[in-house]
Protein backbone atom coordinates (compact mmCIF):
# COMPACT_ATOMS: atom_id res chain seq x y z
CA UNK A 1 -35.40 -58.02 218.65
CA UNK A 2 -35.00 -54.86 220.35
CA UNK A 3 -35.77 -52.66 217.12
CA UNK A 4 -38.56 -54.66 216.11
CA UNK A 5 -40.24 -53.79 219.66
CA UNK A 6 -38.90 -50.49 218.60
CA UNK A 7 -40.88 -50.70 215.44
CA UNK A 8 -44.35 -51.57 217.22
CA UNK A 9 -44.01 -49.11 219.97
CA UNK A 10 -43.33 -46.35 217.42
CA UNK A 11 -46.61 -47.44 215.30
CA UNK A 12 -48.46 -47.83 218.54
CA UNK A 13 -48.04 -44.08 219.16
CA UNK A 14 -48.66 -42.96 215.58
CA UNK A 15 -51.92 -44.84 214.89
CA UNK A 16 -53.32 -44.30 218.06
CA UNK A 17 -54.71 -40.96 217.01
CA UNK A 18 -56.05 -42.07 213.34
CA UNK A 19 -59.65 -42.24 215.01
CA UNK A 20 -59.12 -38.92 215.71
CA UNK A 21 -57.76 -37.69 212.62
CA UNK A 22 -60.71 -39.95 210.66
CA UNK A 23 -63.32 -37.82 212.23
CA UNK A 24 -61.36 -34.46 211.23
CA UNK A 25 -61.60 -36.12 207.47
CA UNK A 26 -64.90 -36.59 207.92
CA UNK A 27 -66.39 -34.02 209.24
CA UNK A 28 -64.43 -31.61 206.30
CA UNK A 29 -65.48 -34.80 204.11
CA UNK A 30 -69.22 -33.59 204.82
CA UNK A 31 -68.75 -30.18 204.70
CA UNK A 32 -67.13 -30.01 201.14
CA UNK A 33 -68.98 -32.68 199.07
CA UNK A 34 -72.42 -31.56 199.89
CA UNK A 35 -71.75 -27.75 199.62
CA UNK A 36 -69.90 -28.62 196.01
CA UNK A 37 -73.49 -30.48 194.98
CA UNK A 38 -75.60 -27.47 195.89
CA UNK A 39 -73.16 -25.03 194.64
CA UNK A 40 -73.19 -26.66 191.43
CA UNK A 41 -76.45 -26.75 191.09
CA UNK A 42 -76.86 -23.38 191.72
CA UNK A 43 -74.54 -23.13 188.72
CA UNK A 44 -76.23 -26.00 186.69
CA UNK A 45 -79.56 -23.66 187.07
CA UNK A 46 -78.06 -20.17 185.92
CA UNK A 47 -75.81 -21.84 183.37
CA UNK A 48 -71.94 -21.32 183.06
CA UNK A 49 -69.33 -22.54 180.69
CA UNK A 50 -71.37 -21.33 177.50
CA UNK A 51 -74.15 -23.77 178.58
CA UNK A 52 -77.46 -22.42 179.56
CA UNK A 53 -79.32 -23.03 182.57
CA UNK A 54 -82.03 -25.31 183.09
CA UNK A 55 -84.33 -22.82 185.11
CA UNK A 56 -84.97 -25.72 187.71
CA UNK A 57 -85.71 -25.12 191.43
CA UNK A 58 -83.53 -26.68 194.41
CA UNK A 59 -85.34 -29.51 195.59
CA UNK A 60 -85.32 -30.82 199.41
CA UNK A 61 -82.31 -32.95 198.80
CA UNK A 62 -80.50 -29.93 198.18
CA UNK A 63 -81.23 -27.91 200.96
CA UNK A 64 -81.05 -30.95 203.20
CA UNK A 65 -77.04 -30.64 201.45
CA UNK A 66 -76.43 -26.90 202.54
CA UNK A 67 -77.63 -27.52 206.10
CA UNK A 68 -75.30 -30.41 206.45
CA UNK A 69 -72.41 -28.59 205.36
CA UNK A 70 -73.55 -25.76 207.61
CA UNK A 71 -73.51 -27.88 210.45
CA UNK A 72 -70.03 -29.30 209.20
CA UNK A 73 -69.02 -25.90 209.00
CA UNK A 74 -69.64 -24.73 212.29
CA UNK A 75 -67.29 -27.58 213.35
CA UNK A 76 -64.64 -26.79 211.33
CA UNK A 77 -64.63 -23.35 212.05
CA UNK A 78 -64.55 -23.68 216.09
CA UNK A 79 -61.99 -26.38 215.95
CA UNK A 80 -60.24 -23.43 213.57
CA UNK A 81 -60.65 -20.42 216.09
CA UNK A 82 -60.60 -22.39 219.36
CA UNK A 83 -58.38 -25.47 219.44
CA UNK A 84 -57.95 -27.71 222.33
CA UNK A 85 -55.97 -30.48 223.41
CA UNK A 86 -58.47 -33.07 224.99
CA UNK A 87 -57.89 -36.55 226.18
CA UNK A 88 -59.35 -39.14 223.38
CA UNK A 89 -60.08 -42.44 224.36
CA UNK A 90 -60.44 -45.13 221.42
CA UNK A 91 -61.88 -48.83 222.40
CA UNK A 92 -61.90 -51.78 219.59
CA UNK A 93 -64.63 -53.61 219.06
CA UNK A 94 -64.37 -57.34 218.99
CA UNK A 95 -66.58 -60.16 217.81
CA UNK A 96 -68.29 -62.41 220.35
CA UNK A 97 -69.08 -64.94 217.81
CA UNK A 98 -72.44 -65.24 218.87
CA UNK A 99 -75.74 -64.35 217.31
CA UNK A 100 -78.99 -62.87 218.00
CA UNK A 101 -81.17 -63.37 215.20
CA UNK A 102 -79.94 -62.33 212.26
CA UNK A 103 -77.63 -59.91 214.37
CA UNK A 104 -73.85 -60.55 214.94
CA UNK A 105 -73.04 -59.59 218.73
CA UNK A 106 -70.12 -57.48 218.72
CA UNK A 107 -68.90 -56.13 221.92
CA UNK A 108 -65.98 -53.14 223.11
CA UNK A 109 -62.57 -54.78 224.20
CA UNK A 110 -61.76 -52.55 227.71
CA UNK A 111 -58.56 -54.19 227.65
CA UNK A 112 -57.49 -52.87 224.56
CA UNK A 113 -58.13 -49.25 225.46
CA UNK A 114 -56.08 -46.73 224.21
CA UNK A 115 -56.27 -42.61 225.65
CA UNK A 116 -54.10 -39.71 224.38
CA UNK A 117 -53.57 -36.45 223.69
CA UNK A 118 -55.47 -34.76 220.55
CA UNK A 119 -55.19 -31.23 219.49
CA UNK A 120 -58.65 -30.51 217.37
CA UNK A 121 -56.43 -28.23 214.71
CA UNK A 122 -52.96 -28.25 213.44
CA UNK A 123 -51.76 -27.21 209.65
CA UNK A 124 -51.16 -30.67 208.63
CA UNK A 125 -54.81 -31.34 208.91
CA UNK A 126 -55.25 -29.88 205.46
CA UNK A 127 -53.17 -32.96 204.58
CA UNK A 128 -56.28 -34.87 204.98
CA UNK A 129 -57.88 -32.65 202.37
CA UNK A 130 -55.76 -35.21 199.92
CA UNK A 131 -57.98 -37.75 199.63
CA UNK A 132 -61.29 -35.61 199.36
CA UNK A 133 -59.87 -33.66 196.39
CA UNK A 134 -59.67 -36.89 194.31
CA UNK A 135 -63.93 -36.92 193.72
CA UNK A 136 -64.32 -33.23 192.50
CA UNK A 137 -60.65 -34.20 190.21
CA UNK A 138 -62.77 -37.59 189.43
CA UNK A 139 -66.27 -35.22 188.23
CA UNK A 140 -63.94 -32.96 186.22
CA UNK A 141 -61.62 -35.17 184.21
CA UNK A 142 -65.64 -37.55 183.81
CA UNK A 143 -66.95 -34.64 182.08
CA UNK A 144 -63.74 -33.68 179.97
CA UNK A 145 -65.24 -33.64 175.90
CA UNK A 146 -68.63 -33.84 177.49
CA UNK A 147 -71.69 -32.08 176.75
CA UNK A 148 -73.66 -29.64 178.49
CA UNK A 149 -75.61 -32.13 179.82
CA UNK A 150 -72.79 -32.88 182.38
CA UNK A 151 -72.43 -29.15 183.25
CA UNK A 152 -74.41 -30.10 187.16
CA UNK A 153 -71.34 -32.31 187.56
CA UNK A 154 -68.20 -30.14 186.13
CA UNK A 155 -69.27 -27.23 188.23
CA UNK A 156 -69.69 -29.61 191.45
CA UNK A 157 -66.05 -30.58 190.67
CA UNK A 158 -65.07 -26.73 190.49
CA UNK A 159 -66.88 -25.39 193.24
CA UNK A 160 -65.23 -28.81 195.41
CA UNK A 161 -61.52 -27.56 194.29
CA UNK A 162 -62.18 -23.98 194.91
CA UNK A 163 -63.97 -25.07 198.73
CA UNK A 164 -60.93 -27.30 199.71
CA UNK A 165 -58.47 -24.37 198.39
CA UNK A 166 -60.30 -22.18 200.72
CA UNK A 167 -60.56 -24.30 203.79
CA UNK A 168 -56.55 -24.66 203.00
CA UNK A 169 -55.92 -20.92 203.52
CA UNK A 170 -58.41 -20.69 206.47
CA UNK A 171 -56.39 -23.44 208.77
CA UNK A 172 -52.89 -21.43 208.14
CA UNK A 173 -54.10 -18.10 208.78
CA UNK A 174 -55.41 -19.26 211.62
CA UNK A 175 -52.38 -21.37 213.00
CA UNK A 176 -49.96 -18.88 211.44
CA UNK A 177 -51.62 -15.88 210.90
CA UNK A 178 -54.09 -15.61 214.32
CA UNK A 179 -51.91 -18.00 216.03
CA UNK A 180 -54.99 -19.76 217.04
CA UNK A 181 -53.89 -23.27 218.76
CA UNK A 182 -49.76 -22.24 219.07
CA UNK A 183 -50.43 -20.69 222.73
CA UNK A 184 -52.41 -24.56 223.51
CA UNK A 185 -49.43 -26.52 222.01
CA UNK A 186 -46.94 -24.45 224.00
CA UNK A 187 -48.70 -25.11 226.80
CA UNK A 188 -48.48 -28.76 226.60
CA UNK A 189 -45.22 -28.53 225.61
CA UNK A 190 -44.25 -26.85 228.52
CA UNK A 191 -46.19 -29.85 230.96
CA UNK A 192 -44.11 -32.30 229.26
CA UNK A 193 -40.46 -30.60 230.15
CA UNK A 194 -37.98 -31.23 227.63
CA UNK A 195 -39.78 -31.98 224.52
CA UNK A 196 -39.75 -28.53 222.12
CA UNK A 197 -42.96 -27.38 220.44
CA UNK A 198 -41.68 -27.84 216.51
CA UNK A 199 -40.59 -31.86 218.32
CA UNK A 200 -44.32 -32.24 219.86
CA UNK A 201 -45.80 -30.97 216.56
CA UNK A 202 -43.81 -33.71 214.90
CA UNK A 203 -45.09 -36.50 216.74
CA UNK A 204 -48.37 -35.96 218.07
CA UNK A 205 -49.51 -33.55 214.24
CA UNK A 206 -47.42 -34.30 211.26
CA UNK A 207 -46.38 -37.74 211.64
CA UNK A 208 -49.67 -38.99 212.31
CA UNK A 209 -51.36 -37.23 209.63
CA UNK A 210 -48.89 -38.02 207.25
CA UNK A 211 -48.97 -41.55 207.73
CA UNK A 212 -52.63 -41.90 207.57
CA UNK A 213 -53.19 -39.90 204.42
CA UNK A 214 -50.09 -41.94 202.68
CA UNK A 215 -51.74 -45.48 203.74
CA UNK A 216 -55.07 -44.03 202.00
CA UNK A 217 -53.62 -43.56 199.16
CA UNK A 218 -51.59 -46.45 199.40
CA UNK A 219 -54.79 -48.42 199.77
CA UNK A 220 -56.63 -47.21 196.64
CA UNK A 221 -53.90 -45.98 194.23
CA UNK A 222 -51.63 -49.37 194.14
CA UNK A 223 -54.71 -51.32 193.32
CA UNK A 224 -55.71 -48.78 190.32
CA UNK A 225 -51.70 -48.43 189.62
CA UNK A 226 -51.83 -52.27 188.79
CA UNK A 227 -55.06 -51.89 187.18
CA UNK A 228 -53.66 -49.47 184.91
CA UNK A 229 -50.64 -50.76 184.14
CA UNK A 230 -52.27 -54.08 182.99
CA UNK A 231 -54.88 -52.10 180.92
CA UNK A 232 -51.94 -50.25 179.23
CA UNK A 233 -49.90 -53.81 178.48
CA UNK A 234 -53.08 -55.23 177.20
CA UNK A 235 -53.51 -52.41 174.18
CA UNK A 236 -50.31 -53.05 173.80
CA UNK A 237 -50.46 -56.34 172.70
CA UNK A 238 -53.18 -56.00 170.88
CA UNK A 239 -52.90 -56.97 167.19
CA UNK A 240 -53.03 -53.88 164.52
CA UNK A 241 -56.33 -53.63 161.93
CA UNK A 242 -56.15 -54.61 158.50
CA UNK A 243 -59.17 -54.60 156.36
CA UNK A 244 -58.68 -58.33 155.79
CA UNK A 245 -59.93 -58.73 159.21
CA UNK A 246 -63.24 -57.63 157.65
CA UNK A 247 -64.04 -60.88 156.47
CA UNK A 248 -63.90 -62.54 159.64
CA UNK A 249 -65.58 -59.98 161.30
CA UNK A 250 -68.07 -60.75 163.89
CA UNK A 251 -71.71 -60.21 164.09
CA UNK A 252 -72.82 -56.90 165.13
CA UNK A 253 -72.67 -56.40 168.93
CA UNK A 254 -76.02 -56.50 170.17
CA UNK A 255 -77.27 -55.22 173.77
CA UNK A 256 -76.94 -58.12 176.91
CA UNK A 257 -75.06 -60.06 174.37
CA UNK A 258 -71.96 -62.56 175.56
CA UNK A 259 -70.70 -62.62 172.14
CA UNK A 260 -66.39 -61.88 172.76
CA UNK A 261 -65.23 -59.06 170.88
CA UNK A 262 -62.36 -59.15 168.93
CA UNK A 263 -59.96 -55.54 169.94
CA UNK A 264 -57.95 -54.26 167.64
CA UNK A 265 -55.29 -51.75 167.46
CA UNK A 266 -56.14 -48.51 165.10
CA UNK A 267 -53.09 -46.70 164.23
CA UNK A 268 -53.10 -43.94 160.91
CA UNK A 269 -54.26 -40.79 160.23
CA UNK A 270 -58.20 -38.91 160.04
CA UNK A 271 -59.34 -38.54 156.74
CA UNK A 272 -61.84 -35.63 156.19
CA UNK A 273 -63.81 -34.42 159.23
CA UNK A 274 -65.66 -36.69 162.06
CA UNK A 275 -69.33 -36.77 162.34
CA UNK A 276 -71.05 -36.56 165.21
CA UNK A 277 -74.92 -37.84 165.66
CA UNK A 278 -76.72 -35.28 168.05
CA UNK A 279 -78.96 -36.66 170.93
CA UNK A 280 -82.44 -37.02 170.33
CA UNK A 281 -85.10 -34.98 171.74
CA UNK A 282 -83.98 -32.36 174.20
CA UNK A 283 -80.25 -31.17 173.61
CA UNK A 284 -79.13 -29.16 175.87
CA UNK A 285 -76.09 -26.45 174.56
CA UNK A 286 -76.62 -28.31 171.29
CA UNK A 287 -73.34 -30.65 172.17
CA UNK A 288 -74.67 -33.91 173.29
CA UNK A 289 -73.75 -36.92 170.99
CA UNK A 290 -75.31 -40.23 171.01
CA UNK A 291 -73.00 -41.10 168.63
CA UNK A 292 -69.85 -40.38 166.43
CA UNK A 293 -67.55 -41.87 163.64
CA UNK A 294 -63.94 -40.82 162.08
CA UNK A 295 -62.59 -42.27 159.13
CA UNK A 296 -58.59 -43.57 159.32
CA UNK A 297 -56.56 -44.07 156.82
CA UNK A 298 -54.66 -47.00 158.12
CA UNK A 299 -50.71 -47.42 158.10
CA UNK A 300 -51.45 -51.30 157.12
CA UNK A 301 -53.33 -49.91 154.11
CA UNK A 302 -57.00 -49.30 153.61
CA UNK A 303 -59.43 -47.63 156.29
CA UNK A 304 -61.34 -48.11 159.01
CA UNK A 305 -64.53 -46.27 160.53
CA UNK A 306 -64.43 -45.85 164.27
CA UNK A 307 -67.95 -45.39 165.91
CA UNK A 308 -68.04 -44.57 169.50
CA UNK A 309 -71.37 -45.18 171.01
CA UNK A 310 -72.85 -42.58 173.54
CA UNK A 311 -70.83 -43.12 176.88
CA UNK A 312 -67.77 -43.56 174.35
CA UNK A 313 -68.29 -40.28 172.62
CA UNK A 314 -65.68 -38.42 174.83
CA UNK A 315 -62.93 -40.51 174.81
CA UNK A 316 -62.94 -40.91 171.13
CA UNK A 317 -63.18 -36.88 171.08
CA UNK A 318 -59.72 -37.24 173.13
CA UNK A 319 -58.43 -39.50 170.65
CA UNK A 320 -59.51 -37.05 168.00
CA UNK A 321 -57.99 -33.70 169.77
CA UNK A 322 -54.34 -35.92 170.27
CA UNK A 323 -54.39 -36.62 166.36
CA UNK A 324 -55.01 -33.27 165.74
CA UNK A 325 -52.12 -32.30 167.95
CA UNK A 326 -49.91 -34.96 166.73
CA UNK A 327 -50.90 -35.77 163.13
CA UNK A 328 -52.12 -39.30 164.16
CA UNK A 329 -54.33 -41.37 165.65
CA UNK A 330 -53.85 -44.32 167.93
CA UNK A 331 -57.13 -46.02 169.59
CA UNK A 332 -58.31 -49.28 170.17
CA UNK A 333 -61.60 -50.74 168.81
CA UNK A 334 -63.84 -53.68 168.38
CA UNK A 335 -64.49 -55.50 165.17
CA UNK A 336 -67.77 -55.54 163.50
CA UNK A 337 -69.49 -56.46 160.84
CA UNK A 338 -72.11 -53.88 160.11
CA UNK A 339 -74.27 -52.17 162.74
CA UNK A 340 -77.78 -53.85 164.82
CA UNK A 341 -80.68 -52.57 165.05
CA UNK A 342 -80.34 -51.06 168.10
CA UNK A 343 -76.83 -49.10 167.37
CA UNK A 344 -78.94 -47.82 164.78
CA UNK A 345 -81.51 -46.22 166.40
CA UNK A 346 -79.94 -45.53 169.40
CA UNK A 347 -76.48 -44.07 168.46
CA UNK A 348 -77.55 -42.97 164.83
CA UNK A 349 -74.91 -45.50 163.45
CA UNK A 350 -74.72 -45.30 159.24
CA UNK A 351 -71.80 -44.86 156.66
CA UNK A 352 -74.16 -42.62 155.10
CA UNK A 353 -72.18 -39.61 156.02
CA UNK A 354 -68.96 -40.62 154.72
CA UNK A 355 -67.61 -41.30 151.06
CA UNK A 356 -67.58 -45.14 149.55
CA UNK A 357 -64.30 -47.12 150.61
CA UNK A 358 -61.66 -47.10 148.50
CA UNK A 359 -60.27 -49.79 146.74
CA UNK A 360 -58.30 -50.69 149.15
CA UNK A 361 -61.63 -51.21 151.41
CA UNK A 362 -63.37 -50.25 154.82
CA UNK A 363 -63.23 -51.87 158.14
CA UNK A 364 -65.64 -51.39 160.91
CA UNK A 365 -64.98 -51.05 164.60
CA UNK A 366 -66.69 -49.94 167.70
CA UNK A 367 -64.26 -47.91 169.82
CA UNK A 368 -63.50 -49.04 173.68
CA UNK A 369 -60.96 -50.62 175.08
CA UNK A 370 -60.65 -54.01 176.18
């Protein structure tokens, strides 16, 4: 039993200082995000990207952003030129089980207070930069084969990259270039007597930092892993399209409806060019879709139409950019039977703009996946 005490010691000591480190994320948390929004829309108003700006004014919201990153900033920047060790003291909160109101009481438990040692900057605190960079990644890869309607939130991404990559460079030439913090670590080192600076940077920095930032990924990336990996066996074993299917087809889908759809696989090559149905009213850079088809020529024989409606419009341009890279298409799809009323006027929907089916004939289906 020895190793397993061991075991709970050594986690004792390493996520003791997570409170700490979850106010470091935070407070650089609150300093990127809401200097990325207002930086973007700075962007968003001037134009960028061969869209054109929209000529808007910041509003409150987004001044209300700058002075919170400001404040943020002024944080991160003293804990960058003056670091400290202080003595941290953490206290869990427990339930009572009692109620006032509508109120659960909830009380600190003394017993269970832990205190130690917390340096406000070391270099593997840009670890904890991880986790942030995953919602500007998230706004760019949302607005990949977008319009320039989405141009507020592909420049927020870009200015969010671009703001962690310089907070990155700030924290090591300060540790390594301006040796700001080594002098307090040395000195602590020294009061402990026998336990080397690189050894004390180990345990009380880089282990602890390391750890958390794994376990938040840990948390949130094994869920979507599964997610994904289930999405990806699902197309799999979805059936091919074959214009017989068009018989059977189902009724056209039809908004708030609970009517199952019926995915298919589409595998084959584009025929002729795709069409895309511009938005209605204002268009901004002239490349916003509500809608868009591409004819297949499918290996089973025969072809299909693929519509994507408006939020689909991207992903089928994906699907469209691989085939052109690759000679063929693979997507998934929907079955249909004709369009409704409302993919009609909404998404501009119509086999107008392509040539009659062949002899062979023409199935219809909706791209998405199921």
């Amino acid at each position: 039993m020895a190793w397993l005490w061991y075991g709970v010691l050594a986690a004792d000591r390493l996520l003791r200082r997570v409170p700490s480190l979850i106010q470091v994320w935070l407070v650089e948390y609150f300093l990127v995000v809401p200097l990325a929004f207002f930086i973007g829309k700075l962007v968003d108003i001037r134009g960028a990207y061969g869209c054109p700006g929209t000529d808007e004014t910041l509003d409150g919201t987004l001044w209300g952003c700058l002075g919170l990153s400001c404040v943020c900033g002024f944080f991160f920047m003293k804990n960058l030129i003056a670091p400290r060790f202080s003595a941290e003291t953490w206290t869990p909160r427990v339930s009572t089980g009692l109620e006032v109101g509508d109120v659960e009481l909830v009380v600190a438990n003394r017993l269970a207070t832990v205190t130690y040692p917390f340096l406000s900057s070391h270099p593997s605190y840009a670890l904890l930069l991880l986790p942030t960079s995953w919602l500007p990644l998230m706004m760019i890869w949302a607005t990949e084969n977008q319009g320039c309607s989405t141009l507020y939130w592909k420049a927020s991404g870009i200015a969010g990259l671009w703001i962690i990559a310089a907070m990155v460079v700030l924290r090591l030439i300060c540790w390594y270039g301006l040796h700001c913090g080594q002098e307090a670590l040395k000195e602590f080192a020294a009061e402990m007597r026998g336990v080397s600076v690189a050894r004390l940077g180990w345990e009380m920095a880089w282990k602890p930092t390391l750890v958390l930032v794994t376990l938040m990924h840990l948390i949130v990336c094994v869920p979507i892993g599964i997610m994904f990996w289930q999405e990806h066996r699902t197309i799999a074993a979805l059936p091919p399209v074959a214009v017989e299917m068009a018989e059977d087809a189902p009724p056209p889908h039809v908004f708030g409806s609970d009517t199952p759809r019926r995915w298919l696989r589409v595998e084959g090559r584009i025929i002729g060019d795709p069409v895309f149905w511009p938005a209605t009213g204002e268009n901004r850079g002239g490349n916003n879709y509500r809608g868009a088809a591409v004819l297949v020529a499918l290996d089973a024989g025969g072809e299909a139409l693929l519509l994507a409606e408006s939020m689909g419009v991207g992903d089928l341009i994906g699907d469209i950019q691989e085939a052109n890279a690759t000679g063929r298409i693979s997507s998934t799809g929907s079955l249909a039977n004709g369009f409704s009323e409302d993919q009609v006027q909404y998404y501009g929907f119509t086999e107008d703009d392509f040539p009659p089916p062949r002899e062979q004939g023409r199935v219809l289906l909706i791209h998405g996946y199921p």
